[in-house]
N, C-alpha and C. Protein backbone atom coordinates (compact mmCIF):
# COMPACT_ATOMS: atom_id res chain seq x y z
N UNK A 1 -6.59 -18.29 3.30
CA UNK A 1 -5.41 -17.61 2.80
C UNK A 1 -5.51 -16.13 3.15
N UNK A 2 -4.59 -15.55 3.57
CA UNK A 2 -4.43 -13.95 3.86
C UNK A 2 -4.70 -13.14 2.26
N UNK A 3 -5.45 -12.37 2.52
CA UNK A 3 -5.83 -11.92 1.35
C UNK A 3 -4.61 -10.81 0.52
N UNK A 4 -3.88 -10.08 1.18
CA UNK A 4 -2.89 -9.83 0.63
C UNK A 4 -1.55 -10.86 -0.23
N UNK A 5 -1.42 -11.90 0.23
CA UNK A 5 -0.81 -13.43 -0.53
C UNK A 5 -1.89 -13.11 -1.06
N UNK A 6 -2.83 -13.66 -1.45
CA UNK A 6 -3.83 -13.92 -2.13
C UNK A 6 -4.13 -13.24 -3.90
N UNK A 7 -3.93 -12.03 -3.39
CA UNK A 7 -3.41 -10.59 -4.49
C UNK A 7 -2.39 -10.78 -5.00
N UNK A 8 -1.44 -11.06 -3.88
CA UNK A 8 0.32 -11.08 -4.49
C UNK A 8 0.21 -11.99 -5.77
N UNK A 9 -0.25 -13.31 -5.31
CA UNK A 9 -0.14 -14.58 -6.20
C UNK A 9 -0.99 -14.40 -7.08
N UNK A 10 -2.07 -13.68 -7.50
CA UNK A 10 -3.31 -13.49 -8.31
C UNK A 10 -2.11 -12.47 -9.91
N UNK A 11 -1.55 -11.66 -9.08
CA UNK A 11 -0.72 -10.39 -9.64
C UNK A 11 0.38 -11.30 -10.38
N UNK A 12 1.02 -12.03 -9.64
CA UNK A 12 2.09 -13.06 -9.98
C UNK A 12 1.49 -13.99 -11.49
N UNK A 13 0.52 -14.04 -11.25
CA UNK A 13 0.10 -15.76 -11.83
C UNK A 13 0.05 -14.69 -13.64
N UNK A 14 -0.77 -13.44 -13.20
CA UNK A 14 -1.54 -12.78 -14.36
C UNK A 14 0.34 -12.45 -15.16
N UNK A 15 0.94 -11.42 -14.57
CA UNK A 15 2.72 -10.91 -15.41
C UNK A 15 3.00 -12.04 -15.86
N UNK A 16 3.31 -13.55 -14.58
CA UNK A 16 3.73 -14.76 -15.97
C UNK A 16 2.86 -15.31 -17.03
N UNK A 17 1.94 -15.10 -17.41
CA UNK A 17 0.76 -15.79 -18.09
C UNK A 17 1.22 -14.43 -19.31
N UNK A 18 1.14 -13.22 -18.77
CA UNK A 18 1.34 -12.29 -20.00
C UNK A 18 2.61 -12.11 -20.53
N UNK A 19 3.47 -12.49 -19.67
CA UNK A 19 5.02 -12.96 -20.57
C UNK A 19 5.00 -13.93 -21.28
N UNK A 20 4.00 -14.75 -20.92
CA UNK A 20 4.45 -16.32 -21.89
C UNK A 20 3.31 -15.74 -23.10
N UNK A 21 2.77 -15.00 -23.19
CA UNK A 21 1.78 -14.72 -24.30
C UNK A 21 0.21 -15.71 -24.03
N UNK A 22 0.16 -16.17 -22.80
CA UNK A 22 -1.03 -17.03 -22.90
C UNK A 22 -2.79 -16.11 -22.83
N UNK A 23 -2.57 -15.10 -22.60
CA UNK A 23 -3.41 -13.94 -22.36
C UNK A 23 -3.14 -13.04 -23.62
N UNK A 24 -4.53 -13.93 -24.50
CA UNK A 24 -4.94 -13.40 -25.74
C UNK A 24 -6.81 -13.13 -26.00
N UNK A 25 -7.16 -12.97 -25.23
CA UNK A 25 -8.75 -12.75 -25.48
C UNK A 25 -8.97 -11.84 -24.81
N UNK A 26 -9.60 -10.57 -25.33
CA UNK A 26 -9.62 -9.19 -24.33
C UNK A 26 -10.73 -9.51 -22.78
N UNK A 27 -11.53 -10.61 -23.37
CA UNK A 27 -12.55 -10.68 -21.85
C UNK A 27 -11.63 -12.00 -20.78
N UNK A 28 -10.45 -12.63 -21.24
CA UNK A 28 -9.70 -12.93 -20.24
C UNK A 28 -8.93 -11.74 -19.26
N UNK A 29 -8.43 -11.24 -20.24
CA UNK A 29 -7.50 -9.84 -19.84
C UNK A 29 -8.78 -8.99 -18.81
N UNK A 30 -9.92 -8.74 -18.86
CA UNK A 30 -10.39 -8.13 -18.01
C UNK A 30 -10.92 -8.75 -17.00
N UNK A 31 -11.12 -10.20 -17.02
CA UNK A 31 -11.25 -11.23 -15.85
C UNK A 31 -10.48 -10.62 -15.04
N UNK A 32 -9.03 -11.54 -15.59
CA UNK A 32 -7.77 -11.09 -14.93
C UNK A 32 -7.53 -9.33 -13.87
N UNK A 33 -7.73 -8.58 -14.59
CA UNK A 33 -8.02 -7.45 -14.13
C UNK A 33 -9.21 -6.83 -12.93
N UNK A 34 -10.43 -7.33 -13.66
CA UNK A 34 -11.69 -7.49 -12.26
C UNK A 34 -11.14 -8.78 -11.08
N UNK A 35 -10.32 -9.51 -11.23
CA UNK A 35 -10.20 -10.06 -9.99
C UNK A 35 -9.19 -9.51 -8.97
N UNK A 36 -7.96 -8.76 -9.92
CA UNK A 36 -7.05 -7.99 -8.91
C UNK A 36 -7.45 -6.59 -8.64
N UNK A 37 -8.57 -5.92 -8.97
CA UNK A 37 -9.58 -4.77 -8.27
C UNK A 37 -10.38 -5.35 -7.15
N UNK A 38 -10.79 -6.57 -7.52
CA UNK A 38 -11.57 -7.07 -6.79
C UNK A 38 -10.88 -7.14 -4.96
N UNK A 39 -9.67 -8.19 -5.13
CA UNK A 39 -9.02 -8.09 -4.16
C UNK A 39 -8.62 -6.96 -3.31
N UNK A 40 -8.01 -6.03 -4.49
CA UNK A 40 -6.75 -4.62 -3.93
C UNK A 40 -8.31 -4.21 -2.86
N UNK A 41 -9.68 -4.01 -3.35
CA UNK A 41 -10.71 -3.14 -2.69
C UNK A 41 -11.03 -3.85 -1.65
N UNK A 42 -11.20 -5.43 -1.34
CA UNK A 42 -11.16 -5.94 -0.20
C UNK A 42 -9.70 -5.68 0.85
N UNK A 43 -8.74 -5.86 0.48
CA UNK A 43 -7.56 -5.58 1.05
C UNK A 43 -7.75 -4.46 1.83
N UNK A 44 -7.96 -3.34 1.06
CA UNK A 44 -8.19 -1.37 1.47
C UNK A 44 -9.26 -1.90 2.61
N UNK A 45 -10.57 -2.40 2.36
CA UNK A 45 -11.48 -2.19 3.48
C UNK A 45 -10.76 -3.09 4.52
N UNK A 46 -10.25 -4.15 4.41
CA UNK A 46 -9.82 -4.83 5.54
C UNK A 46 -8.54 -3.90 6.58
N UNK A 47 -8.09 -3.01 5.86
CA UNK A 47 -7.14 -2.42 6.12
C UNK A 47 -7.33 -1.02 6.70
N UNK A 48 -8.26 -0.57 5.82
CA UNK A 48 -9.37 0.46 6.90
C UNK A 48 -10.00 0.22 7.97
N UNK A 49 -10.54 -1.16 8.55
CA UNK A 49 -11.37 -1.71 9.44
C UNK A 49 -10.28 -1.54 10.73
N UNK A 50 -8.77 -2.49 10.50
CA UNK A 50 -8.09 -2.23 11.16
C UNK A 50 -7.25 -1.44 12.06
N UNK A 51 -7.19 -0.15 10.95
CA UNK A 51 -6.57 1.13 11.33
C UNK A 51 -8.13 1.93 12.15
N UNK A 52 -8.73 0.96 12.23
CA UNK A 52 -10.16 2.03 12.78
C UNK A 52 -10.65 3.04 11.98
N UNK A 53 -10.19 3.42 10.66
CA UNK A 53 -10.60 4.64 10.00
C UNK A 53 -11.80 4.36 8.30
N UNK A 54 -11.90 3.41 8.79
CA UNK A 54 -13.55 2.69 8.17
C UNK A 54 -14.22 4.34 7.52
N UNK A 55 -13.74 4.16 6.14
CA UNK A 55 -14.32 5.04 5.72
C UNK A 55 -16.15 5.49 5.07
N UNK A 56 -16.64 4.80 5.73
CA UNK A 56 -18.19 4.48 5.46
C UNK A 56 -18.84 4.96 7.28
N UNK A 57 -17.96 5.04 8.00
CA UNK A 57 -18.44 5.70 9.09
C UNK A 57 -17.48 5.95 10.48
């Protein structure tokens, strides 16, 4: 899967889950949260690699 879909739908899944109220335990809520950091920072490096401007060198 393209990792940007990947985010989109991660982002998607978490707003409907917190509209329906199913996201009630604060260490779900930060799951939820460490997995869409998780992504957005893979995304940036994949996206840095591309543009050639790889910020690590």
């Amino acid at each position: 899967m393209i990792l940007s879909t990947e985010l989109h739908e991660v982002i998607l899944d978490f707003i409907q889950d917190w509209e329906k109220g199913t996201i009630k335990e604060t260490e779900e809520l930060q799951h939820r949260f460490d997995e869409m950091s998780r992504l957005s920072r893979q995304l940036n490096e994949q996206t840095f690699v591309i543009l050639g401007e790889c910020p690590n060198g």
